[in-house]
C-alpha atoms as a PDB file:
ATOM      1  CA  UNK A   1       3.907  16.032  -8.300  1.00  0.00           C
ATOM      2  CA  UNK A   2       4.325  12.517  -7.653  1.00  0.00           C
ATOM      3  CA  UNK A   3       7.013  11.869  -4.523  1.00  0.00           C
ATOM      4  CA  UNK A   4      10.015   9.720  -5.771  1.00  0.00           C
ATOM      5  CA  UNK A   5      10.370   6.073  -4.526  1.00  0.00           C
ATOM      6  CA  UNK A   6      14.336   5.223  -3.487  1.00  0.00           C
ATOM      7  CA  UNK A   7      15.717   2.052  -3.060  1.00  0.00           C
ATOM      8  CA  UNK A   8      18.933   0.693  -1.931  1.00  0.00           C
ATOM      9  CA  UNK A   9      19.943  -2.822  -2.690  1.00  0.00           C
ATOM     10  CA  UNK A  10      23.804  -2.657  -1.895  1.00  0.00           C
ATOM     11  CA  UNK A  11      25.982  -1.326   0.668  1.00  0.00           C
ATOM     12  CA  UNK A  12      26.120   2.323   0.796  1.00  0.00           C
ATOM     13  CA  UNK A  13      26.773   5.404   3.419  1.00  0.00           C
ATOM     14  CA  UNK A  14      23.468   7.884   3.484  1.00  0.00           C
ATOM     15  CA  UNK A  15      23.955  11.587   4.828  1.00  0.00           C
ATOM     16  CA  UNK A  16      22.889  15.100   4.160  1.00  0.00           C
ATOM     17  CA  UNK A  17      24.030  18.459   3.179  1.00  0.00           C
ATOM     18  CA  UNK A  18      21.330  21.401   2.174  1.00  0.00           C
ATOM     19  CA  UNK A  19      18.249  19.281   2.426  1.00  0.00           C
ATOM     20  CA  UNK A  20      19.695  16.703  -0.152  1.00  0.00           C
ATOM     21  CA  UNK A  21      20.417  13.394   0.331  1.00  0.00           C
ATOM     22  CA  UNK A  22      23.458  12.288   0.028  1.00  0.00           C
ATOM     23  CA  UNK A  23      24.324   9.030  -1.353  1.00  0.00           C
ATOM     24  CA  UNK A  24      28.051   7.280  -1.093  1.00  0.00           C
ATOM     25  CA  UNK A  25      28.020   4.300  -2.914  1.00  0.00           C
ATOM     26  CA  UNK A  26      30.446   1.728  -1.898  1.00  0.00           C
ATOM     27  CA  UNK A  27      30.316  -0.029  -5.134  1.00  0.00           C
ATOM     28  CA  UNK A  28      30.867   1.314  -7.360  1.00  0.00           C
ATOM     29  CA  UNK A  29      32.334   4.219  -5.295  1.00  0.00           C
ATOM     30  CA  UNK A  30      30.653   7.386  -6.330  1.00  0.00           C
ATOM     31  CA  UNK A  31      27.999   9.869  -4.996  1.00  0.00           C
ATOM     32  CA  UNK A  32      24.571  11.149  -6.434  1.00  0.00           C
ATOM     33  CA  UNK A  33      22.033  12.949  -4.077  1.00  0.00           C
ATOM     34  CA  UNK A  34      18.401  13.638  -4.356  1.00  0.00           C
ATOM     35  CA  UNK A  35      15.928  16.630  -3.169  1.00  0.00           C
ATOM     36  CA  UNK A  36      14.626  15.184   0.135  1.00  0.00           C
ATOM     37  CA  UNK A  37      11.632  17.054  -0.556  1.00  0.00           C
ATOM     38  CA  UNK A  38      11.050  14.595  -3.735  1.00  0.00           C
ATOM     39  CA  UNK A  39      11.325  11.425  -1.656  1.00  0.00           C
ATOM     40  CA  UNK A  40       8.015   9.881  -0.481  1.00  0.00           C
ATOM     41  CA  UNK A  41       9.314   6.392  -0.176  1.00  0.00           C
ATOM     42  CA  UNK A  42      12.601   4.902   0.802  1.00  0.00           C
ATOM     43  CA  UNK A  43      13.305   1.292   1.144  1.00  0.00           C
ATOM     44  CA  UNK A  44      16.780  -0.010   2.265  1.00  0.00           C
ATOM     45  CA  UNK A  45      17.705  -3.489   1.312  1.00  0.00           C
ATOM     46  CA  UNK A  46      21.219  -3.909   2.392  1.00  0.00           C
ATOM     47  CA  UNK A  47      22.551  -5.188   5.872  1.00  0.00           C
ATOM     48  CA  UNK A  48      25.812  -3.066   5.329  1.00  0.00           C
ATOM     49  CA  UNK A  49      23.757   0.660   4.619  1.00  0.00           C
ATOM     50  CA  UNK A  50      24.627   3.296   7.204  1.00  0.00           C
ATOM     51  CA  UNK A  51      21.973   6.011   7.328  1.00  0.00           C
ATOM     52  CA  UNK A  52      22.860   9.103   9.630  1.00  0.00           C
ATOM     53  CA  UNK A  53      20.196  10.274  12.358  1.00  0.00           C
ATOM     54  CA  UNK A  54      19.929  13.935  10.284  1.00  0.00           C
ATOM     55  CA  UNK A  55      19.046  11.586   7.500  1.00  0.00           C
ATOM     56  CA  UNK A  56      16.017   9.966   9.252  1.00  0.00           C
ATOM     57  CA  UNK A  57      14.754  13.117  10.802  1.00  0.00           C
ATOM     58  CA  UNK A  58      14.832  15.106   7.678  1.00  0.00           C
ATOM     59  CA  UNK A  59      13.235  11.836   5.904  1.00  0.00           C
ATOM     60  CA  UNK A  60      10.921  11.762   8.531  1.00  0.00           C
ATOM     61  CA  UNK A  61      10.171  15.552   8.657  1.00  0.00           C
ATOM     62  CA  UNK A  62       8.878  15.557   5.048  1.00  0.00           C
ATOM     63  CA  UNK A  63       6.778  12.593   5.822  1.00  0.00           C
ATOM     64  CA  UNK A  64       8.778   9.920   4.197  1.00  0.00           C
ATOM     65  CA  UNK A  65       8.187   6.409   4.470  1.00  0.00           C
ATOM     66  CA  UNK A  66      11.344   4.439   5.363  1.00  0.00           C
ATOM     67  CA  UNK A  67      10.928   0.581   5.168  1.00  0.00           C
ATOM     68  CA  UNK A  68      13.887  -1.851   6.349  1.00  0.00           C
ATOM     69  CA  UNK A  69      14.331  -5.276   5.133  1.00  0.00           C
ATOM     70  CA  UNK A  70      15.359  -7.918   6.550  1.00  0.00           C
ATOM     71  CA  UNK A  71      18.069 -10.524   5.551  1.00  0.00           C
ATOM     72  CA  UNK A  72      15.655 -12.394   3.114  1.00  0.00           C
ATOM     73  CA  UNK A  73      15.366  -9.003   1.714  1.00  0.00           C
ATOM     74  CA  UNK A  74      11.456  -8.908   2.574  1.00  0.00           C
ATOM     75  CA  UNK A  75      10.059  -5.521   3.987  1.00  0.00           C
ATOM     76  CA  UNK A  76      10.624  -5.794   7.905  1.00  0.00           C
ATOM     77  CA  UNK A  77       9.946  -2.603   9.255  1.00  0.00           C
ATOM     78  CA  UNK A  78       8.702   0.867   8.754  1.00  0.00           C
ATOM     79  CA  UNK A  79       9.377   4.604  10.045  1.00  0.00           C
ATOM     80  CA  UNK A  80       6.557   7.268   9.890  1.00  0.00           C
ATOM     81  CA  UNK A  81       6.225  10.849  11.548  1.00  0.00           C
ATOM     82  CA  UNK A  82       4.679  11.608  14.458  1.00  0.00           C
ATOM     83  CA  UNK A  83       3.328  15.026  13.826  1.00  0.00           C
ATOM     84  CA  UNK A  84       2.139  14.462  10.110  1.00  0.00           C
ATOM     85  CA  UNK A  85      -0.618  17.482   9.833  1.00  0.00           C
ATOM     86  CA  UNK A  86      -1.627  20.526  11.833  1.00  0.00           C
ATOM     87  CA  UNK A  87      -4.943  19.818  12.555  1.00  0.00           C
ATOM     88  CA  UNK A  88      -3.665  16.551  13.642  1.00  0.00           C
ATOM     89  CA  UNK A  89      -5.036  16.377  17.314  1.00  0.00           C
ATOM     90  CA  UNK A  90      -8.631  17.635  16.157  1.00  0.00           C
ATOM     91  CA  UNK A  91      -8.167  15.135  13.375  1.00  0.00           C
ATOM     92  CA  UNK A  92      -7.383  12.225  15.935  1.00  0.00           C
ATOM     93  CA  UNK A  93     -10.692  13.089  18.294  1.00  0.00           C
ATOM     94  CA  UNK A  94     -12.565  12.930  15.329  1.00  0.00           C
ATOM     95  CA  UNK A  95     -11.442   9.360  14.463  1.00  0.00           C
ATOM     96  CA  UNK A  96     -12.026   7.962  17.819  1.00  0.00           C
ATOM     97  CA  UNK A  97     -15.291   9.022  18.373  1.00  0.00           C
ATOM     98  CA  UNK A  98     -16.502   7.801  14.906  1.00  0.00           C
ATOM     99  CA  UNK A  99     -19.908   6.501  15.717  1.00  0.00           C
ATOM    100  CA  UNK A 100     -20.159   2.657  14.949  1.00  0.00           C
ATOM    101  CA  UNK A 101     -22.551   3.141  12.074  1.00  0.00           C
ATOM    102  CA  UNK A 102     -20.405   5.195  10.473  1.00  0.00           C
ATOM    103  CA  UNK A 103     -17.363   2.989  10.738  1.00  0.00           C
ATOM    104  CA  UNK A 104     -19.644   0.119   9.238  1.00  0.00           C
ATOM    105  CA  UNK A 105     -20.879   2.566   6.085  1.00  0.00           C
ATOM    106  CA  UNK A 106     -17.294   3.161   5.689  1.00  0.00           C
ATOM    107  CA  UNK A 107     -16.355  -0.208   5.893  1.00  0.00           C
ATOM    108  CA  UNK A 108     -18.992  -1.593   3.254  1.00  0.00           C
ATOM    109  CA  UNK A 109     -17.973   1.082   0.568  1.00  0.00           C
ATOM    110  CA  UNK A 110     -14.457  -0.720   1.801  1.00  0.00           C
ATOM    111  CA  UNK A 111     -15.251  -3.869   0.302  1.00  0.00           C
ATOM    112  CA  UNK A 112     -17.630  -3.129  -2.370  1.00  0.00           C
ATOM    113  CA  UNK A 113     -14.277  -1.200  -4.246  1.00  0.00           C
ATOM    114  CA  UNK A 114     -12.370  -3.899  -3.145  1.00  0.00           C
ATOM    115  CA  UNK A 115     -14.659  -6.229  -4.858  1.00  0.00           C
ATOM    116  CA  UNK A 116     -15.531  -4.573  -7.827  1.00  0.00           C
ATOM    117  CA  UNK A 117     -12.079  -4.435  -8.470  1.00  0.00           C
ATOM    118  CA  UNK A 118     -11.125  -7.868  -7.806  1.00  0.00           C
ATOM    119  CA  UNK A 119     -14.135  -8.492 -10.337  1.00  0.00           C
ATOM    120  CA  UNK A 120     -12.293  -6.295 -13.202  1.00  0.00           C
ATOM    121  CA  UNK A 121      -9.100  -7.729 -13.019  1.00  0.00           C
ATOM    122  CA  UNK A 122     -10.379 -11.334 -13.085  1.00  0.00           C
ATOM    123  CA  UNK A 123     -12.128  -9.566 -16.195  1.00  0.00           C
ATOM    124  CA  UNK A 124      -9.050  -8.364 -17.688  1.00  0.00           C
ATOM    125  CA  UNK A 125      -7.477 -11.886 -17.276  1.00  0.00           C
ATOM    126  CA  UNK A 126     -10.286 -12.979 -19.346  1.00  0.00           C
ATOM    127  CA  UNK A 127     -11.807 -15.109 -16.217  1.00  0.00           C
ATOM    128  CA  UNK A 128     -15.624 -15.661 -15.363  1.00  0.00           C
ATOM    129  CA  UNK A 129     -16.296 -12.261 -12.860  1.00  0.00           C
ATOM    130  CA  UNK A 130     -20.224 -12.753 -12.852  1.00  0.00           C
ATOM    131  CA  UNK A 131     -19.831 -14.138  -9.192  1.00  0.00           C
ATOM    132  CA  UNK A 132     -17.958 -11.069  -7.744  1.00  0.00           C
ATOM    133  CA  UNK A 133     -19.584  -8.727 -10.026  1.00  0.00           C
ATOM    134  CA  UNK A 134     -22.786  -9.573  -8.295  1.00  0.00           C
ATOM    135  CA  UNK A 135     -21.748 -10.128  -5.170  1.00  0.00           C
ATOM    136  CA  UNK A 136     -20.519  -6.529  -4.767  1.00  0.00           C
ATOM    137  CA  UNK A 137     -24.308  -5.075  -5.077  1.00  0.00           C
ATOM    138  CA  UNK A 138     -25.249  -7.340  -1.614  1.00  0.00           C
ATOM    139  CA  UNK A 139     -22.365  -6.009   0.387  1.00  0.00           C
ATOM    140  CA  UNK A 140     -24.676  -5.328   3.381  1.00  0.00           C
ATOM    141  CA  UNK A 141     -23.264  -2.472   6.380  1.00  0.00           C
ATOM    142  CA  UNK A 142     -20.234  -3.664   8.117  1.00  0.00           C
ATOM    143  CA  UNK A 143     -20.433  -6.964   5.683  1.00  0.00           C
ATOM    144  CA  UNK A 144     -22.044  -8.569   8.037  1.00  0.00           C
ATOM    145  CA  UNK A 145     -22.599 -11.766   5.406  1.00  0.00           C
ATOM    146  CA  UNK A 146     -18.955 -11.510   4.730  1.00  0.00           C
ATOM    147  CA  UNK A 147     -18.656 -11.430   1.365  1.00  0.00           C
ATOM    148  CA  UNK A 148     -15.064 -10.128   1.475  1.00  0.00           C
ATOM    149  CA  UNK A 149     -14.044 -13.817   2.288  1.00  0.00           C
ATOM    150  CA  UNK A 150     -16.463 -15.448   0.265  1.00  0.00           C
ATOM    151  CA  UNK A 151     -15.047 -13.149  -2.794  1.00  0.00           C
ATOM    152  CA  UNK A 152     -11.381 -13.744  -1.829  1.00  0.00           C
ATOM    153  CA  UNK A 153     -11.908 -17.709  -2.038  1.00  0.00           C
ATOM    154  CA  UNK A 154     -13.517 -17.592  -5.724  1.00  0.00           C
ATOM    155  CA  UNK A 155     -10.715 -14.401  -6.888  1.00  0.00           C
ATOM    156  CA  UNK A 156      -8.015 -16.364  -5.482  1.00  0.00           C
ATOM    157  CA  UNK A 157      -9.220 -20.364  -7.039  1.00  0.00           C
ATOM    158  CA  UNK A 158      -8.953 -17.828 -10.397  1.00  0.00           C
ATOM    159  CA  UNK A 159      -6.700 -15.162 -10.771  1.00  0.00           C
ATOM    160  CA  UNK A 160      -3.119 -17.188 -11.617  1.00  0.00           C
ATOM    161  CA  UNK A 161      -3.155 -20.343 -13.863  1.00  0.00           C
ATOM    162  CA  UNK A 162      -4.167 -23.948 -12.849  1.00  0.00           C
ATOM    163  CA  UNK A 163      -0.258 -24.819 -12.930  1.00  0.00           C
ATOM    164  CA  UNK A 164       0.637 -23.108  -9.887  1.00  0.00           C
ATOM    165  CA  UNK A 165      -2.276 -24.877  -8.100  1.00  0.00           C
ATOM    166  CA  UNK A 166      -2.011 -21.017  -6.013  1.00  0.00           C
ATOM    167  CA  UNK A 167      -3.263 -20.842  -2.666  1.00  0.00           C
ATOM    168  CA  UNK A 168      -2.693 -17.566  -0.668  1.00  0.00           C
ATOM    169  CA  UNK A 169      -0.975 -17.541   2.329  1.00  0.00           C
ATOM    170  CA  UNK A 170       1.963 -15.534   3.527  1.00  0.00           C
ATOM    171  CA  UNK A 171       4.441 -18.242   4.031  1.00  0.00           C
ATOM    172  CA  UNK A 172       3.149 -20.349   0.825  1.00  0.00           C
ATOM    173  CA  UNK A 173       4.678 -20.976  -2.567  1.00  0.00           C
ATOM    174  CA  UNK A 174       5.490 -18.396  -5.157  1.00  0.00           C
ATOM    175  CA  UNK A 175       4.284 -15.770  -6.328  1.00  0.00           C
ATOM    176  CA  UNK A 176       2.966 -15.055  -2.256  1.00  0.00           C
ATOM    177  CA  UNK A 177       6.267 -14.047  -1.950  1.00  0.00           C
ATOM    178  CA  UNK A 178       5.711 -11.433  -4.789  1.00  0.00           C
ATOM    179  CA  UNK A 179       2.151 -10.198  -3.358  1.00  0.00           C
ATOM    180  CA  UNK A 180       3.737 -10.070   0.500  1.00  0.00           C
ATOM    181  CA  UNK A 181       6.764  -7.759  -1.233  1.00  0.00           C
ATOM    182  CA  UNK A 182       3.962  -5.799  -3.240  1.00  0.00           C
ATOM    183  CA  UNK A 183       1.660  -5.807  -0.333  1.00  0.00           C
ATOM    184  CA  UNK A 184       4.426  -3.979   1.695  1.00  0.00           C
ATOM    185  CA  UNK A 185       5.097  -1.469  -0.332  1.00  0.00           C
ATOM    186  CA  UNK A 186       1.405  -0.194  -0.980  1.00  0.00           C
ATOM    187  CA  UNK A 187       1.200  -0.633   3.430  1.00  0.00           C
ATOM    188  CA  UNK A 188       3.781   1.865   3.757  1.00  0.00           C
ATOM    189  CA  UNK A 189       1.994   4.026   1.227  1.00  0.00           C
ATOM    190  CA  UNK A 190      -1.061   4.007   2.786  1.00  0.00           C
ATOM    191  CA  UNK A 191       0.067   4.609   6.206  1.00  0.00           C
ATOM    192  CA  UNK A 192       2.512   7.709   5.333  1.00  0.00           C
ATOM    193  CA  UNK A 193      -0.419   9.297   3.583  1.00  0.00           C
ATOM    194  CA  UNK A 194      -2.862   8.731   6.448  1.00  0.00           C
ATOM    195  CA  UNK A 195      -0.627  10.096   9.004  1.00  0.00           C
ATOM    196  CA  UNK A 196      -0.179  12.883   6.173  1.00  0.00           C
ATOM    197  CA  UNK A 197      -4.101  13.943   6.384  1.00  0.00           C
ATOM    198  CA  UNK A 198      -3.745  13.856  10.295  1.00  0.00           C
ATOM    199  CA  UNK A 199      -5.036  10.162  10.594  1.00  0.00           C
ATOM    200  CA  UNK A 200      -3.666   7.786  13.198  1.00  0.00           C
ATOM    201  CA  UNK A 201      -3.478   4.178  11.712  1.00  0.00           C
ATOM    202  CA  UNK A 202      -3.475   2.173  14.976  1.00  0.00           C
ATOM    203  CA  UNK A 203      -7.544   2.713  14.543  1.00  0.00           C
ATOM    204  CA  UNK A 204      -9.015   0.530  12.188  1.00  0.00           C
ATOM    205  CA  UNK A 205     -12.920   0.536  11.190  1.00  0.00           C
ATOM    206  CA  UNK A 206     -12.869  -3.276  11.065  1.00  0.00           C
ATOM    207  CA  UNK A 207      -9.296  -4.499  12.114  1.00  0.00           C
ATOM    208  CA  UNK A 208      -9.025  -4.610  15.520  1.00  0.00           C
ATOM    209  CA  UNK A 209      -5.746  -6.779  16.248  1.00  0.00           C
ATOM    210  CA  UNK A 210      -4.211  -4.987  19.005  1.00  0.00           C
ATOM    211  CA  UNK A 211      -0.942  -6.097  17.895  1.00  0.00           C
ATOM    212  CA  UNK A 212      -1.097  -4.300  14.812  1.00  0.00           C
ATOM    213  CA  UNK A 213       0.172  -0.604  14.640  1.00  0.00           C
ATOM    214  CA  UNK A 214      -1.581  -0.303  10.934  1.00  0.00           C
ATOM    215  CA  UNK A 215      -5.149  -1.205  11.578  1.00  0.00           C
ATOM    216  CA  UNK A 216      -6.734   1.527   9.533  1.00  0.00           C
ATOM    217  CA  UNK A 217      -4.291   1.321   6.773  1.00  0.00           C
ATOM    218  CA  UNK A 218      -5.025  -2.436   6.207  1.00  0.00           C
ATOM    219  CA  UNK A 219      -8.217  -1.480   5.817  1.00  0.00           C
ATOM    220  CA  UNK A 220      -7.764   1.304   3.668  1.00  0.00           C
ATOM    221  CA  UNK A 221      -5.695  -0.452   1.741  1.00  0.00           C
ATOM    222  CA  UNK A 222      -7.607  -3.060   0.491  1.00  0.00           C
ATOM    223  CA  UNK A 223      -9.440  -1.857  -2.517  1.00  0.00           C
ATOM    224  CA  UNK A 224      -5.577  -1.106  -3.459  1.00  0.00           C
ATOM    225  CA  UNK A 225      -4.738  -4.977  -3.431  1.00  0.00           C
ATOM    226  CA  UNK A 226      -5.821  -5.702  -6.864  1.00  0.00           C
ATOM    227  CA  UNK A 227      -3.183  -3.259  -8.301  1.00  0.00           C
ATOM    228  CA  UNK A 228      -0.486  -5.279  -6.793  1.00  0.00           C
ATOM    229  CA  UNK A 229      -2.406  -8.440  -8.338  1.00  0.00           C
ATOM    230  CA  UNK A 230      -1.892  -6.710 -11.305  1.00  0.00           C
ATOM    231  CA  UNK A 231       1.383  -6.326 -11.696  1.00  0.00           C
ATOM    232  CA  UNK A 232       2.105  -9.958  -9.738  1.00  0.00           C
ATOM    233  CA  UNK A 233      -0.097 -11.163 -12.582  1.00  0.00           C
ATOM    234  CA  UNK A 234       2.241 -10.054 -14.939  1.00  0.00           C
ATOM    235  CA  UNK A 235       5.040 -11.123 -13.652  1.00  0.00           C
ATOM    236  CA  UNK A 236       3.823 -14.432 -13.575  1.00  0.00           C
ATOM    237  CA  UNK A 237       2.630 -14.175 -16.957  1.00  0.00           C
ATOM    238  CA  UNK A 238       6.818 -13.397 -18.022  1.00  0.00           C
ATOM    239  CA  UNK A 239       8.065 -15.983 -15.719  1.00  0.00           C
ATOM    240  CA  UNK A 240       5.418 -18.817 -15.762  1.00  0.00           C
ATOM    241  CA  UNK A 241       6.583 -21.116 -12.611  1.00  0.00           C
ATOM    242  CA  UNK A 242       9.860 -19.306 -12.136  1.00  0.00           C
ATOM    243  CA  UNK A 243       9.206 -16.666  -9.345  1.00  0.00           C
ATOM    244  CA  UNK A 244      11.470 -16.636  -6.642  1.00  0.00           C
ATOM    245  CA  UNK A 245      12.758 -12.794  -5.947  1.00  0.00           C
ATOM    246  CA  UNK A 246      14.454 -11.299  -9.201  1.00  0.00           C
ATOM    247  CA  UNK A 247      15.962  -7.702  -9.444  1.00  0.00           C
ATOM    248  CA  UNK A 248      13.673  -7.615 -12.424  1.00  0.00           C
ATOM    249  CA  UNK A 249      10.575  -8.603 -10.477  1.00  0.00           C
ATOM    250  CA  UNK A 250      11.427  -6.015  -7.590  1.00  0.00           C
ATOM    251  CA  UNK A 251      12.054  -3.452  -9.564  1.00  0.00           C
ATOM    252  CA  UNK A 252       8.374  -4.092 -11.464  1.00  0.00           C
ATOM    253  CA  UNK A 253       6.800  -4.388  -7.645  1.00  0.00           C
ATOM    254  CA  UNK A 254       8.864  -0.689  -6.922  1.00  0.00           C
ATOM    255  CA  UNK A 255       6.864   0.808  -9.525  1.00  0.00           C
ATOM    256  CA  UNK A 256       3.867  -0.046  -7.716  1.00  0.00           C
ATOM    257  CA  UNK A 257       3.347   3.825  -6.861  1.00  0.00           C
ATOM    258  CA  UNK A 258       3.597   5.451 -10.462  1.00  0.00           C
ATOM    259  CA  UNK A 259       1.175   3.315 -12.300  1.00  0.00           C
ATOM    260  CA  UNK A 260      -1.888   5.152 -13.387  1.00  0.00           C
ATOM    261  CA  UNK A 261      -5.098   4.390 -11.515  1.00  0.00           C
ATOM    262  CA  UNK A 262      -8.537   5.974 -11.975  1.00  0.00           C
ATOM    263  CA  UNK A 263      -9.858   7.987  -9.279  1.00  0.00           C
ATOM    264  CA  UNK A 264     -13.133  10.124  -9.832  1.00  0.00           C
ATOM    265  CA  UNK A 265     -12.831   9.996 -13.604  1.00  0.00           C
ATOM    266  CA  UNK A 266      -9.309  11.200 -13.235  1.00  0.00           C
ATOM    267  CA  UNK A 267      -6.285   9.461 -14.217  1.00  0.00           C
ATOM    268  CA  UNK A 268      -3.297   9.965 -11.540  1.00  0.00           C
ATOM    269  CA  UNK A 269      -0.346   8.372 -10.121  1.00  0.00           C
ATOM    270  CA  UNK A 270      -1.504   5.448  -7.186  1.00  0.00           C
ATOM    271  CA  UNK A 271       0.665   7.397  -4.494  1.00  0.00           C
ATOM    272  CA  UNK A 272      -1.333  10.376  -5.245  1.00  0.00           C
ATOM    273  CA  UNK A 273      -4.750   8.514  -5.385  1.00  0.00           C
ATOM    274  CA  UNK A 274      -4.362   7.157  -2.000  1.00  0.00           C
ATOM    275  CA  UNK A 275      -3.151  10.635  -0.451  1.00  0.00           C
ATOM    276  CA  UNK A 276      -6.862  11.442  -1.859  1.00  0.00           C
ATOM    277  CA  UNK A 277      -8.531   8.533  -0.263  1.00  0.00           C
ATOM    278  CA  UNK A 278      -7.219   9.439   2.980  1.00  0.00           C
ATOM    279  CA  UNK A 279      -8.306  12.757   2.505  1.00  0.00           C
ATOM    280  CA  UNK A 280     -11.651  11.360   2.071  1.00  0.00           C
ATOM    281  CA  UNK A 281     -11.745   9.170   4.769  1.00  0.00           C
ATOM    282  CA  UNK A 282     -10.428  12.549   6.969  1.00  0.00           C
ATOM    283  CA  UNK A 283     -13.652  14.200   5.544  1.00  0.00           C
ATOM    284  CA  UNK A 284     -15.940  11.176   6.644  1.00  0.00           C
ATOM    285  CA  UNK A 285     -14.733  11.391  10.206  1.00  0.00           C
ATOM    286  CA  UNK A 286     -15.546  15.034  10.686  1.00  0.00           C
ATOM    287  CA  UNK A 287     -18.838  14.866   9.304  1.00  0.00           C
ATOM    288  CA  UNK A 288     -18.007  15.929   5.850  1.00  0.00           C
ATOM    289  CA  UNK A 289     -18.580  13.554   3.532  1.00  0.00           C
ATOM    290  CA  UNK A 290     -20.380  10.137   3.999  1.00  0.00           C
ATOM    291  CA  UNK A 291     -17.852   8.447   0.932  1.00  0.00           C
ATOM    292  CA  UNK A 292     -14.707   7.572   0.839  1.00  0.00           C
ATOM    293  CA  UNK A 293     -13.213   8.495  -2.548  1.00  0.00           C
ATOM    294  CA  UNK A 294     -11.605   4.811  -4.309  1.00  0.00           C
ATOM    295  CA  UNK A 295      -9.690   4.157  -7.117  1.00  0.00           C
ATOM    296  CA  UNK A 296     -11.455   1.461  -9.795  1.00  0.00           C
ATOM    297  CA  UNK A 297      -9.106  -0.548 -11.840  1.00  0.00           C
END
């Protein structure tokens, strides 16, 4: 069953009562309440929400990801648990002793699905993909001829129409502000399912900024991206140069974790497909498996 994704956008008072959240809405002053068990993401949007410390630790407890934003209403912050899986500490020595060989295998399956899936949308957009299609087959180990970047410049002069003259950077022009919101959201799925299969996502196999607390999920997450495209994509494609933050467009960037992905020839939810990729990932680092399991788009 696919976990619920919450989100609160105006001022309201969050407790709980026999494992339920409980919900006081200021405005328009009622209550609802939810399973906590159901809730795998939670996002709070509002500088006048109170949220109770039983909240959190419950929230926390079942492995809930709770993101703040800040007054911009931009994801700011996130919450995960600490103790995420049993076999978490054998899990963890597993990780860091990952030989560097392996981390580079991993790392080139990485960007080959995050290619090949750059490659389909463009396809799906109806734009030229021969480039990318080719140049995921010479993805060498570790990309050590970088074709990530040299991919991201040609996806990137393509993917949106010539009238937004797009260039992708965090603090640019519309839509970045879309992809950073969208971005966010599939960072904090990533990470709760990581620590979920016992993972610690300080430790990257290729980022390495040690001011980063979520090296290995931006990593993971990266054959992800292109869903968020997606959906950016067609935003645009409703809004044409009109794209500062709408509820509309939010609420399209929310459902990020129900749409349908392929994953193994299986259709599933993209909150449950990543759960599987860190799974895989998990099996790689033990010695299991040599492939991490990616969705294609």
């Amino acid at each position: 069953m696919i976990k619920r994704t919450l989100y609160f956008g105006n001022p309201a008072y969050l407790k709980t009562k026999n494992e339920q959240l409980i919900i006081d809405l200021r405005e328009p002053g009622e209550t609802k309440q939810a399973a906590i068990e159901d809730i795998g993401l939670l996002v709070l949007d509002n500088q006048q929400i109170t949220i109770t410390q039983a909240v959190l630790a419950k929230l926390l407890a079942n492995n809930t990801a709770v993101i703040t934003c800040d007054q911009s209403h931009h994801p700011t912050g996130m919450l995960l648990n600490l103790d995420g899986h049993t076999l978490q500490s054998q899990r963890f020595q597993a990780q860091i002793l990952a030989s560097a060989p392996l981390k580079k295998q991993l790392w080139q399956q990485t960007v080959i699905a995050k290619i090949v899936n750059q490659a389909s949308l463009l396809g799906q957009r109806r734009q030229e993909n021969k480039f990318l299609v080719n140049l995921s087959k010479n993805v060498l180990s570790g990309d050590s001829s970088n074709c990530e970047a040299k991919a991201a410049g040609y996806y990137w002069k393509n993917l949106f129409p010539e009238f937004l003259n797009f260039k992708r950077f965090r603090e640019g022009d519309p839509p970045n502000n879309l992809l950073n919101y969208g971005y966010a959201i599939l960072r904090a799925l990533v990470a709760r399912s990581l620590v979920g299969s016992g993972l610690l996502p300080t430790l990257g196999i290729f980022h390495r900024n040690q001011y980063n607390a979520y090296c290995l999920a931006d990593d993971i997450m990266e054959p992800y991206r292109p869903f968020v495209d997606k959906v950016v994509c067609d935003i645009v494609r409703a809004n044409g140069r009109f794209l500062e933050m709408t509820p509309m467009m939010k609420q399209q960037l929310l459902g990020i974790p129900a749409m349908d992905v392929m994953l193994d020839d299986e259709k599933s939810p993209l909150m449950n497909a990543v759960q599987r990729t860190t799974a895989s990932l998990s099996k790689c680092f033990e010695g299991n498996s040599r492939k991490i399991l990616f969705p294609v788009l």
